[in-house]
Protein backbone atom coordinates (compact mmCIF):
# COMPACT_ATOMS: atom_id res chain seq x y z
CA UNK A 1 -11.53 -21.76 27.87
CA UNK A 2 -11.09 -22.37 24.65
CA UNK A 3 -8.51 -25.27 24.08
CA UNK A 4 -11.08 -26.79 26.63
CA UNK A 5 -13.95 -26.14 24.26
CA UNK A 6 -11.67 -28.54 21.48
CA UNK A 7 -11.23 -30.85 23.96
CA UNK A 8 -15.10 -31.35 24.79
CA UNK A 9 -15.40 -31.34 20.93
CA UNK A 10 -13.43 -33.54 19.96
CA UNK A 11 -13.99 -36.38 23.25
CA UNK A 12 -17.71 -36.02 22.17
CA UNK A 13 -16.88 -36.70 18.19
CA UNK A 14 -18.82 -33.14 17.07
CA UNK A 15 -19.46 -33.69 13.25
CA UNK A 16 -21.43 -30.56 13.08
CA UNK A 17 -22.50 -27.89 15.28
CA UNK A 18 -25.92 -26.16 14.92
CA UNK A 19 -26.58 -23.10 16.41
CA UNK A 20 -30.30 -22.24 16.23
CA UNK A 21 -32.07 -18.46 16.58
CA UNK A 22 -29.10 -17.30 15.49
CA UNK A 23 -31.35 -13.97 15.24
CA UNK A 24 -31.51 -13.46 18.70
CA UNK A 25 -27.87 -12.54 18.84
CA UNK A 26 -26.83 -10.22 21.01
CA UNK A 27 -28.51 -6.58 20.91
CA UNK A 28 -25.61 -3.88 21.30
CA UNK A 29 -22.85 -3.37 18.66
CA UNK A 30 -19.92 -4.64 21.26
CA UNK A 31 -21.94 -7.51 22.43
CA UNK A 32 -22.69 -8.93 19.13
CA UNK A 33 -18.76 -8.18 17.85
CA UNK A 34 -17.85 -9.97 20.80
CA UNK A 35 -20.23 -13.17 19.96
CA UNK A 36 -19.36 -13.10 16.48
CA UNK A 37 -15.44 -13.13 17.16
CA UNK A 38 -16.25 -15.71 20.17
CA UNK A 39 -18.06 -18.24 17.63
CA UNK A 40 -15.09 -17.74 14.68
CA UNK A 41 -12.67 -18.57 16.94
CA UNK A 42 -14.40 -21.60 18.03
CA UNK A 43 -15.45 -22.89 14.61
CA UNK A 44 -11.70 -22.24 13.45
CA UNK A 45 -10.31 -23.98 16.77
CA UNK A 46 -12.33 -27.02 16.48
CA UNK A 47 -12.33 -27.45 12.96
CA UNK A 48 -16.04 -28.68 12.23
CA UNK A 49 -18.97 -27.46 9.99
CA UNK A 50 -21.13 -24.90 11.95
CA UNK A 51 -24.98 -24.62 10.49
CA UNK A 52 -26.60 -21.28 11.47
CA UNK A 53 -30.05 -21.42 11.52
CA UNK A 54 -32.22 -18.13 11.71
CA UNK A 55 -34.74 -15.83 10.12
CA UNK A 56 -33.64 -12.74 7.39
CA UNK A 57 -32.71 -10.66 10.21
CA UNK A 58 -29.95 -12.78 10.86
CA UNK A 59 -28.86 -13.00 7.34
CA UNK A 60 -28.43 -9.07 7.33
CA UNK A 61 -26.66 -9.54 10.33
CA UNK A 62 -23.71 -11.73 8.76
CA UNK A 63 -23.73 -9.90 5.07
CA UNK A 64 -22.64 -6.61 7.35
CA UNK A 65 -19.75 -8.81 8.51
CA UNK A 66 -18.39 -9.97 5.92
């Protein structure tokens, strides 16, 4: 799924993917590890700038995981 995911990116030219309401990820611990490890992957896979957009929560959210 993924090498299809770089594909799609870079047929389409991507120069930057935006990912909005980033607060709104996902509730439980394993689904939001899961997310978090999903969208890594992909923004090391297809190689282009990722802008997260979101309220404080969300902020908290990434200074745990880093």
């Amino acid at each position: 799924m993924m090498d299809h995911m770089v594909v799609v990116a870079n047929r389409h030219s991507i120069g930057c993917l935006i990912i909005d309401e980033i607060q709104h990820l996902g509730k439980s611990g394993d689904e939001e590890h899961l997310l978090i490890t999903f969208l890594t992957t992909l923004i090391n896979k297809i190689g282009v700038p990722v802008l997260f957009i979101g309220t404080m929560s969300a902020y908290e959210r990434f200074e745990r995981t880093g």
